[in-house]
PDB file of N, CA and C in Angstrom:
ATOM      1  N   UNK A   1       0.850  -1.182   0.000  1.00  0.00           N
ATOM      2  CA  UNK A   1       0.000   0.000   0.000  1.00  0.00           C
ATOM      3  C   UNK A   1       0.893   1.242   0.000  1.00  0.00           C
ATOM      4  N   UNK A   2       0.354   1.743  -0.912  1.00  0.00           N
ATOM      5  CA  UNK A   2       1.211   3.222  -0.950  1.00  0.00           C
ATOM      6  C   UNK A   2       0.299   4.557  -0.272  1.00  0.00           C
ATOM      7  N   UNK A   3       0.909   4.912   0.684  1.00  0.00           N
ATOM      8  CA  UNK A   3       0.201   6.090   1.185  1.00  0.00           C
ATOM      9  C   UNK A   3      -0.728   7.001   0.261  1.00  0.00           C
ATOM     10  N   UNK A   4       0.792   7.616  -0.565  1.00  0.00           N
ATOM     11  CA  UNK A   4       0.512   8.603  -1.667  1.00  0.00           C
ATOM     12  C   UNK A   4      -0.801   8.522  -2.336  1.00  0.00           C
ATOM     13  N   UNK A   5      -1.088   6.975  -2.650  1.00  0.00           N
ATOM     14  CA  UNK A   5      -2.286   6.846  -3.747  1.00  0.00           C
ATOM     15  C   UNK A   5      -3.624   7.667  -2.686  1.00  0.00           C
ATOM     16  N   UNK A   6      -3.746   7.349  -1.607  1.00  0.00           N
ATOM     17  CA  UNK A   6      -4.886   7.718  -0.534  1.00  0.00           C
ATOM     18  C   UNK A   6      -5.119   9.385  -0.786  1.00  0.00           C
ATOM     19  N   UNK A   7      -3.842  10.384  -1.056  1.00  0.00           N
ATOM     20  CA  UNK A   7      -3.673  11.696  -0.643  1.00  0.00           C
ATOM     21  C   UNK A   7      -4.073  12.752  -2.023  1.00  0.00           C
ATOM     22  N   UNK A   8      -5.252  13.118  -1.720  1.00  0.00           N
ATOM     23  CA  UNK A   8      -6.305  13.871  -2.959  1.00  0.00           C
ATOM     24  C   UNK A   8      -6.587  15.546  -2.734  1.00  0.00           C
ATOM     25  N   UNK A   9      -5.686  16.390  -3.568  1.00  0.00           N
ATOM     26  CA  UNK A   9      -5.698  17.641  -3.479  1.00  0.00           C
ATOM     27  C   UNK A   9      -4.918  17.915  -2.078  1.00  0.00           C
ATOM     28  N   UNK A  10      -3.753  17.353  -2.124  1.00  0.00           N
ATOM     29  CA  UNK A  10      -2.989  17.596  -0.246  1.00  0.00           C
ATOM     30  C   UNK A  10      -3.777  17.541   0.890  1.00  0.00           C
ATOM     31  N   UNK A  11      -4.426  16.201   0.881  1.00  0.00           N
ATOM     32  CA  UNK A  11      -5.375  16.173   1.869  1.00  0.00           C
ATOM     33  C   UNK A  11      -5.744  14.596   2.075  1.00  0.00           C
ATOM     34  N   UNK A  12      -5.648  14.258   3.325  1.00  0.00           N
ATOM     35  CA  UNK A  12      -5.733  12.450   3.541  1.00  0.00           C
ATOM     36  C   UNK A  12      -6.418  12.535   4.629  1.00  0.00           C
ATOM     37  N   UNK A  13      -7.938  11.684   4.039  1.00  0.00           N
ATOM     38  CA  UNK A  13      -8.777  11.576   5.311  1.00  0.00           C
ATOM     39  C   UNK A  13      -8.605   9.796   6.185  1.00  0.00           C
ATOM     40  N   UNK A  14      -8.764  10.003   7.467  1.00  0.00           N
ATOM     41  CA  UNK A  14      -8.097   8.970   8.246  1.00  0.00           C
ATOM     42  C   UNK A  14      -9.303   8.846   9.117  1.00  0.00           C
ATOM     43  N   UNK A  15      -9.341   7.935   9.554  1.00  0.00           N
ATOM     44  CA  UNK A  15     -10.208   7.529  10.833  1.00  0.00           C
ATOM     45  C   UNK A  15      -9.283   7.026  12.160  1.00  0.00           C
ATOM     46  N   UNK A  16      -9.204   7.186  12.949  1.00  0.00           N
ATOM     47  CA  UNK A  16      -8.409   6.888  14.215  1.00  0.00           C
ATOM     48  C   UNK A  16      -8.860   6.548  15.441  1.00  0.00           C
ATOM     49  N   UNK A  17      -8.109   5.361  15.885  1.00  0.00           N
ATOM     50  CA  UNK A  17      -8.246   4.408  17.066  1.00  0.00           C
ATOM     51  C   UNK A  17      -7.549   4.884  17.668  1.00  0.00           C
ATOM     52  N   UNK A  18      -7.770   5.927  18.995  1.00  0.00           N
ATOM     53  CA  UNK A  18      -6.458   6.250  20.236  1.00  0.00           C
ATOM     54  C   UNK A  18      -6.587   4.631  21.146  1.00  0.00           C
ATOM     55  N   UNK A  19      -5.061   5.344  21.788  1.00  0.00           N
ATOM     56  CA  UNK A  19      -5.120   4.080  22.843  1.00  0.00           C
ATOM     57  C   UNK A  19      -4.883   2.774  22.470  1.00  0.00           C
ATOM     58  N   UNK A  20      -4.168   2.384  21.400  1.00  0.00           N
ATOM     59  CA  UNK A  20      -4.030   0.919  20.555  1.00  0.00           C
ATOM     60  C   UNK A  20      -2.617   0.981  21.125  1.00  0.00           C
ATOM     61  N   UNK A  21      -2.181  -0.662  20.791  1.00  0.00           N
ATOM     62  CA  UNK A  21      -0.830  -1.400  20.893  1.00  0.00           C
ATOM     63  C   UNK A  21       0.139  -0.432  20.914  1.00  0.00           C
ATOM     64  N   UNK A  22       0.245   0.116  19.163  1.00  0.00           N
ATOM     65  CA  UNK A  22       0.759   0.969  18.596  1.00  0.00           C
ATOM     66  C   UNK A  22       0.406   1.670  17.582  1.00  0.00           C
ATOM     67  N   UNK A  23       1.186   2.624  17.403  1.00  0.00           N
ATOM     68  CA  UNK A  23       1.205   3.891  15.846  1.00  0.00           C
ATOM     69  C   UNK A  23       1.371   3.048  14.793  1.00  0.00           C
ATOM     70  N   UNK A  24       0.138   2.949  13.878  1.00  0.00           N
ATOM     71  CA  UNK A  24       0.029   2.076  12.411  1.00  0.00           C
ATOM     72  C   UNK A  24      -0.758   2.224  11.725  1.00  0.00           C
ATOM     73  N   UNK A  25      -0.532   2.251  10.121  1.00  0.00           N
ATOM     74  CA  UNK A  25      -1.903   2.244   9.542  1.00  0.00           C
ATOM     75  C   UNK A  25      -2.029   0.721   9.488  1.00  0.00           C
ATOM     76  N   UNK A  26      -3.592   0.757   9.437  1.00  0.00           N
ATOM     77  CA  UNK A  26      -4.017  -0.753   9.552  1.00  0.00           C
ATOM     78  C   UNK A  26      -4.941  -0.925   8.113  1.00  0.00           C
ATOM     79  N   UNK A  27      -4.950  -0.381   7.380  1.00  0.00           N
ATOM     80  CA  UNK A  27      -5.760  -0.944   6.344  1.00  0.00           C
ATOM     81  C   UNK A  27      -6.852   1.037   5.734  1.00  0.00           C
ATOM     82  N   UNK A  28      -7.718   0.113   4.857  1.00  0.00           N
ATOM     83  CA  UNK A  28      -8.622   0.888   4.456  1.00  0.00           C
ATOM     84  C   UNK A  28      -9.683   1.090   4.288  1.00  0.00           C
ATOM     85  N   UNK A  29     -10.909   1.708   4.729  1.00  0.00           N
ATOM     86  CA  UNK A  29     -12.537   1.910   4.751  1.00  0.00           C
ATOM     87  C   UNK A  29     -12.988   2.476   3.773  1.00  0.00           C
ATOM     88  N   UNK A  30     -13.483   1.774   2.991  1.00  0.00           N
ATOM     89  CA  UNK A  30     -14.133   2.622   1.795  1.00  0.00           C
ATOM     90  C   UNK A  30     -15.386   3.117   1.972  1.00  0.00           C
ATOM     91  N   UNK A  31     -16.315   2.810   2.850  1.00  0.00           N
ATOM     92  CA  UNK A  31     -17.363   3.805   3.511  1.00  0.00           C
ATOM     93  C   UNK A  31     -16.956   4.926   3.228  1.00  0.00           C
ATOM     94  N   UNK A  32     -16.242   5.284   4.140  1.00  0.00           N
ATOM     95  CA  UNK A  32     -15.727   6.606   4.424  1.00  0.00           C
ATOM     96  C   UNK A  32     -14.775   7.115   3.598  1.00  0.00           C
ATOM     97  N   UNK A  33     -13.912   6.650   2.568  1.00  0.00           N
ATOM     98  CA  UNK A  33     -12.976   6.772   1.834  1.00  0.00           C
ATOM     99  C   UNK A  33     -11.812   7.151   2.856  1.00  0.00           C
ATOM    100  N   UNK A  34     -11.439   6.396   3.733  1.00  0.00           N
ATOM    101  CA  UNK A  34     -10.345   6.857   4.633  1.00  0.00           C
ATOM    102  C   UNK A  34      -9.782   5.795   5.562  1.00  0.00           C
ATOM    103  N   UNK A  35      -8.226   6.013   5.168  1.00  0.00           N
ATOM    104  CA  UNK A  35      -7.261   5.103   6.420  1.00  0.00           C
ATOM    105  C   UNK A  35      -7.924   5.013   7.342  1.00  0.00           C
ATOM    106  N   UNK A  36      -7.448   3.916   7.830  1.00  0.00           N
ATOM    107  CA  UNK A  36      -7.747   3.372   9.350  1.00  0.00           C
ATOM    108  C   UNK A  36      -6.674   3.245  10.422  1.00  0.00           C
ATOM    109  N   UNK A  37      -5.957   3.927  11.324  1.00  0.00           N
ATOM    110  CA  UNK A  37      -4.426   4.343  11.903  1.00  0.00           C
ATOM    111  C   UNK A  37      -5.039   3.849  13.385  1.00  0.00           C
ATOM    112  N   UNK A  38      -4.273   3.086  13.819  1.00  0.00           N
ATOM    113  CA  UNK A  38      -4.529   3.286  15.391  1.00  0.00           C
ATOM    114  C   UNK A  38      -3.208   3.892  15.732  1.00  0.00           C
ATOM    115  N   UNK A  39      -3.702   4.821  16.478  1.00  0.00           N
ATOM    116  CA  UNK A  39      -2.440   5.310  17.237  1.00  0.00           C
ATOM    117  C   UNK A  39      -2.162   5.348  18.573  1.00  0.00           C
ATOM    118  N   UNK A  40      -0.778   4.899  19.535  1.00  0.00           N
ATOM    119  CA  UNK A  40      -0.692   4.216  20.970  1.00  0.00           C
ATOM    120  C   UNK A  40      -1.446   5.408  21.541  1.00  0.00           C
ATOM    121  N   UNK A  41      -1.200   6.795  21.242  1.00  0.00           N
ATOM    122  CA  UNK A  41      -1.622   7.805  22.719  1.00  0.00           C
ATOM    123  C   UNK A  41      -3.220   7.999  23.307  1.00  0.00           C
ATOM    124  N   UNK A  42      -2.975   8.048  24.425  1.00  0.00           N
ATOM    125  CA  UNK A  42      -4.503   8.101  24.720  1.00  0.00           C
ATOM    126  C   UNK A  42      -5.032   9.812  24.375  1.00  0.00           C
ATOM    127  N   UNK A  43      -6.355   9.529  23.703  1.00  0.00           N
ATOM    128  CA  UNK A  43      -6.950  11.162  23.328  1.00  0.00           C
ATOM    129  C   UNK A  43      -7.339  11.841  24.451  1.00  0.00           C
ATOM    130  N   UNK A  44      -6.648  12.599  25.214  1.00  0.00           N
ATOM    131  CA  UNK A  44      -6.524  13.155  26.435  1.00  0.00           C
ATOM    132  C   UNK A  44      -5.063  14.256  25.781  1.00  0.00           C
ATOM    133  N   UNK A  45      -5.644  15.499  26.517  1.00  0.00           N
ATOM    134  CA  UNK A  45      -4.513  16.704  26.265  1.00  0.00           C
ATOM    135  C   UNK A  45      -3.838  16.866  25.160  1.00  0.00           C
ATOM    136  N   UNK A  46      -4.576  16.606  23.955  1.00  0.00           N
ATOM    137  CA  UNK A  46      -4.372  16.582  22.235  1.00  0.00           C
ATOM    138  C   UNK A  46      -3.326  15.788  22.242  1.00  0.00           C
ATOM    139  N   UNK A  47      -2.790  14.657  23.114  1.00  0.00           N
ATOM    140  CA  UNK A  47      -1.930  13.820  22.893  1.00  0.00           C
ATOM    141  C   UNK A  47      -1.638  12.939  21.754  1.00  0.00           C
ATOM    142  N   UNK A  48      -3.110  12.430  21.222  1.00  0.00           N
ATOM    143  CA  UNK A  48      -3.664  11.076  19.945  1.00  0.00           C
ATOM    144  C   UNK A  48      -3.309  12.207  18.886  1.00  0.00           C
ATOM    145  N   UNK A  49      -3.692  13.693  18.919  1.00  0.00           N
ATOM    146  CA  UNK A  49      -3.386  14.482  17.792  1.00  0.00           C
ATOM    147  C   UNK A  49      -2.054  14.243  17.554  1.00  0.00           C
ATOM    148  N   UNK A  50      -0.714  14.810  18.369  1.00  0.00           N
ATOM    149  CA  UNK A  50       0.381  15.418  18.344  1.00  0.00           C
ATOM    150  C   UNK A  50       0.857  14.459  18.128  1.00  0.00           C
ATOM    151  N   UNK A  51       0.493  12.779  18.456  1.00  0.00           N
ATOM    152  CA  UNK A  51       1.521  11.856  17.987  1.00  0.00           C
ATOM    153  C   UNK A  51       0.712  10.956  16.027  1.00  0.00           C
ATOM    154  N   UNK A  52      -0.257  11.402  16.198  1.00  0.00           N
ATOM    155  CA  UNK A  52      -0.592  11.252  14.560  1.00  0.00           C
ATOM    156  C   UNK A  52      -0.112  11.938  13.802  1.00  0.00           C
ATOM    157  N   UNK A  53       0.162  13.441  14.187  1.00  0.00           N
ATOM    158  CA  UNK A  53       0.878  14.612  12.957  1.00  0.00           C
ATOM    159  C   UNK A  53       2.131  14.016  13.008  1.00  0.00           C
ATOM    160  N   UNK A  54       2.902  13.804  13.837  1.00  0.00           N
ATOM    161  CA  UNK A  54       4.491  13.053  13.878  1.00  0.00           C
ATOM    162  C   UNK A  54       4.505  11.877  13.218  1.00  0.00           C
ATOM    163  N   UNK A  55       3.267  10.957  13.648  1.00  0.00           N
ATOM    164  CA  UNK A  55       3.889   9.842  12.471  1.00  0.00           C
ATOM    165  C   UNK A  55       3.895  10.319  10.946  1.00  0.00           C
ATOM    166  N   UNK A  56       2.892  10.861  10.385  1.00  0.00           N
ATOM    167  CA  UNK A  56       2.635  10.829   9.295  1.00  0.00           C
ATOM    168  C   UNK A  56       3.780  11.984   8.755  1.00  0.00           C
ATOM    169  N   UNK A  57       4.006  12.968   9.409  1.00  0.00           N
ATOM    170  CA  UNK A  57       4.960  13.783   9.164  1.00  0.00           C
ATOM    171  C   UNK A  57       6.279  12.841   8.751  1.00  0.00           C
ATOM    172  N   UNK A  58       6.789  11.821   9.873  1.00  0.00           N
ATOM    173  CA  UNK A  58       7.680  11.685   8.933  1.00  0.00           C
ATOM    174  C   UNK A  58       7.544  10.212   8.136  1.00  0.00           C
ATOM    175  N   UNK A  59       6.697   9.981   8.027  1.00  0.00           N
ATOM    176  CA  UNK A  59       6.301   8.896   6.945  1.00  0.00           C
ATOM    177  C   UNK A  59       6.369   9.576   5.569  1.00  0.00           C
ATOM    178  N   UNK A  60       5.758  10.561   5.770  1.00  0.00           N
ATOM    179  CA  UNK A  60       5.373  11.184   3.882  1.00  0.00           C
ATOM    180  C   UNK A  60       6.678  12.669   3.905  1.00  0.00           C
ATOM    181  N   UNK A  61       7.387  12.553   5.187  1.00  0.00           N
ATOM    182  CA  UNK A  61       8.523  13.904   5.232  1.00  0.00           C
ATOM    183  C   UNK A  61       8.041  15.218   4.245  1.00  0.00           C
ATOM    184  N   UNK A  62       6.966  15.554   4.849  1.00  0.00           N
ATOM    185  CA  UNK A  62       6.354  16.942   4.723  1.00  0.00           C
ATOM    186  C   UNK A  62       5.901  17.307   6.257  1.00  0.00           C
ATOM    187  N   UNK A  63       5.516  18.477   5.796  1.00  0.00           N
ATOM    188  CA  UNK A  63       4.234  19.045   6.848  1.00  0.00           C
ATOM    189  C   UNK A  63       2.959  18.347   6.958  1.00  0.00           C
ATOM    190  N   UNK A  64       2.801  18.064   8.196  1.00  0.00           N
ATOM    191  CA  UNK A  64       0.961  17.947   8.310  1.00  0.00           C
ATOM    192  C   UNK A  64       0.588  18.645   9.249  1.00  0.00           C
ATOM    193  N   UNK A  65      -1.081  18.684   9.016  1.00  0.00           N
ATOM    194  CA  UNK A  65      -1.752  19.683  10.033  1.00  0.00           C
ATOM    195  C   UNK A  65      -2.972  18.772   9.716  1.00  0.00           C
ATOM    196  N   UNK A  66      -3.456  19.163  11.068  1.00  0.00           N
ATOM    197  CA  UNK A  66      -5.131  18.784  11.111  1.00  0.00           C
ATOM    198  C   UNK A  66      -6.184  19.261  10.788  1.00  0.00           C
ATOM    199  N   UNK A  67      -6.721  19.432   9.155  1.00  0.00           N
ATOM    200  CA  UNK A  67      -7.571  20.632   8.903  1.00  0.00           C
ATOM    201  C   UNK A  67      -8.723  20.474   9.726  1.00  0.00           C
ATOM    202  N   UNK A  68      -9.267  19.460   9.476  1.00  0.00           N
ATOM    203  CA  UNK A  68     -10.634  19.209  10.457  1.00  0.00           C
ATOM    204  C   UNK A  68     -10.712  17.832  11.605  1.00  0.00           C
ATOM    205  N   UNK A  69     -11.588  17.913  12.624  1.00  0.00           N
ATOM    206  CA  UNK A  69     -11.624  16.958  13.290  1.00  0.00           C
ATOM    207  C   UNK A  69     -10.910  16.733  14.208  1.00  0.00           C
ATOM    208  N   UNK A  70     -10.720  17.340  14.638  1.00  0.00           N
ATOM    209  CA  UNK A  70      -9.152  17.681  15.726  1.00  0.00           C
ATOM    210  C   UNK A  70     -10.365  16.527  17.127  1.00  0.00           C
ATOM    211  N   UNK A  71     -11.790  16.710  17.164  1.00  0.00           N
ATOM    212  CA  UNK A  71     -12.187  16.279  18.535  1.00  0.00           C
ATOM    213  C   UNK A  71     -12.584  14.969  17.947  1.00  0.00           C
ATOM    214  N   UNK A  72     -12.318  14.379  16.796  1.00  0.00           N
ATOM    215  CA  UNK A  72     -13.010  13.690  16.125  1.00  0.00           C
ATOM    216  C   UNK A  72     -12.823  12.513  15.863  1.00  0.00           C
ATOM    217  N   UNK A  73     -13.327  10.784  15.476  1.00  0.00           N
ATOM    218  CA  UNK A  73     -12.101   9.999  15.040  1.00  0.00           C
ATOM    219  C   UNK A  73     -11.885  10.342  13.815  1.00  0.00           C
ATOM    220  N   UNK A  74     -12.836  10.963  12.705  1.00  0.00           N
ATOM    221  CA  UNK A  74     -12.550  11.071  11.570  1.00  0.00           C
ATOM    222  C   UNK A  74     -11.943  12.472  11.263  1.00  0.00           C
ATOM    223  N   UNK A  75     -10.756  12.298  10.359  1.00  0.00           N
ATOM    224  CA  UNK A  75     -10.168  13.567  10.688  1.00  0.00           C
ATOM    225  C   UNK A  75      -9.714  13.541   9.369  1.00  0.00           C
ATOM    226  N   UNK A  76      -9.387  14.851   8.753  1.00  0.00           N
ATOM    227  CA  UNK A  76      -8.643  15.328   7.250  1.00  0.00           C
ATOM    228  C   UNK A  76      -7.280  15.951   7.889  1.00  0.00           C
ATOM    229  N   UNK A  77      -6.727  15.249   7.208  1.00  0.00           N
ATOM    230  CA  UNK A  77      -5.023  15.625   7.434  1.00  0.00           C
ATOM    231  C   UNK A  77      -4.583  16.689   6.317  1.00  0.00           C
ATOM    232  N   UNK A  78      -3.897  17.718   6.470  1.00  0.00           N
ATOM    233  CA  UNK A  78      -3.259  18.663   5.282  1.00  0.00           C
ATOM    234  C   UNK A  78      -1.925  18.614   5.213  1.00  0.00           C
ATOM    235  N   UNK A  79      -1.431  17.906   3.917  1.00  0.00           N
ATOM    236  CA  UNK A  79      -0.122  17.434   3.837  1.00  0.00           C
ATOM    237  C   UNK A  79       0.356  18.644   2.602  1.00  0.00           C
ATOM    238  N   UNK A  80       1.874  19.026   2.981  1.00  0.00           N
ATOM    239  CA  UNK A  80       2.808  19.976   2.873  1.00  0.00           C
ATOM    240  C   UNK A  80       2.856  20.912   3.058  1.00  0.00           C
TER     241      UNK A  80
END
């Protein structure tokens, strides 16, 4: 799986599991047209945020930001 193919107009929508094993993408939902990432931190004190922008930051070694969904599991990521 290539990230890249997922990322449409600099923008990758994700769904997210806080509180898992570990930081991973696990596959893909086509419902929603969006990754499925669990990530270890618990969503408490934008923690699940700050360690999702880091993985993906340096997975795809750009910038990310959280355009939407910051309280959300479903969230749009803004890459570079």
């Amino acid at each position: 799986m290539d990230i890249k193919d997922y990322i449409h107009n600099g923008r990758l929508n994700i769904l997210v599991k806080p509180n898992s094993p570990k930081t991973e993408i696990i596959g893909y939902n086509s419902a929603t047209d969006s990754l499925k990432v669990n990530v270890h931190a618990r969503p408490e004190d934008n923690k699940a945020n700050i360690e999702l922008i880091k993985f993906f930051a340096r997975l795809l070694k750009k910038k990310v930001t959280i355009k939407t969904g910051l309280t959300s599991k479903q969230k749009i990521l803004k890459i570079g």
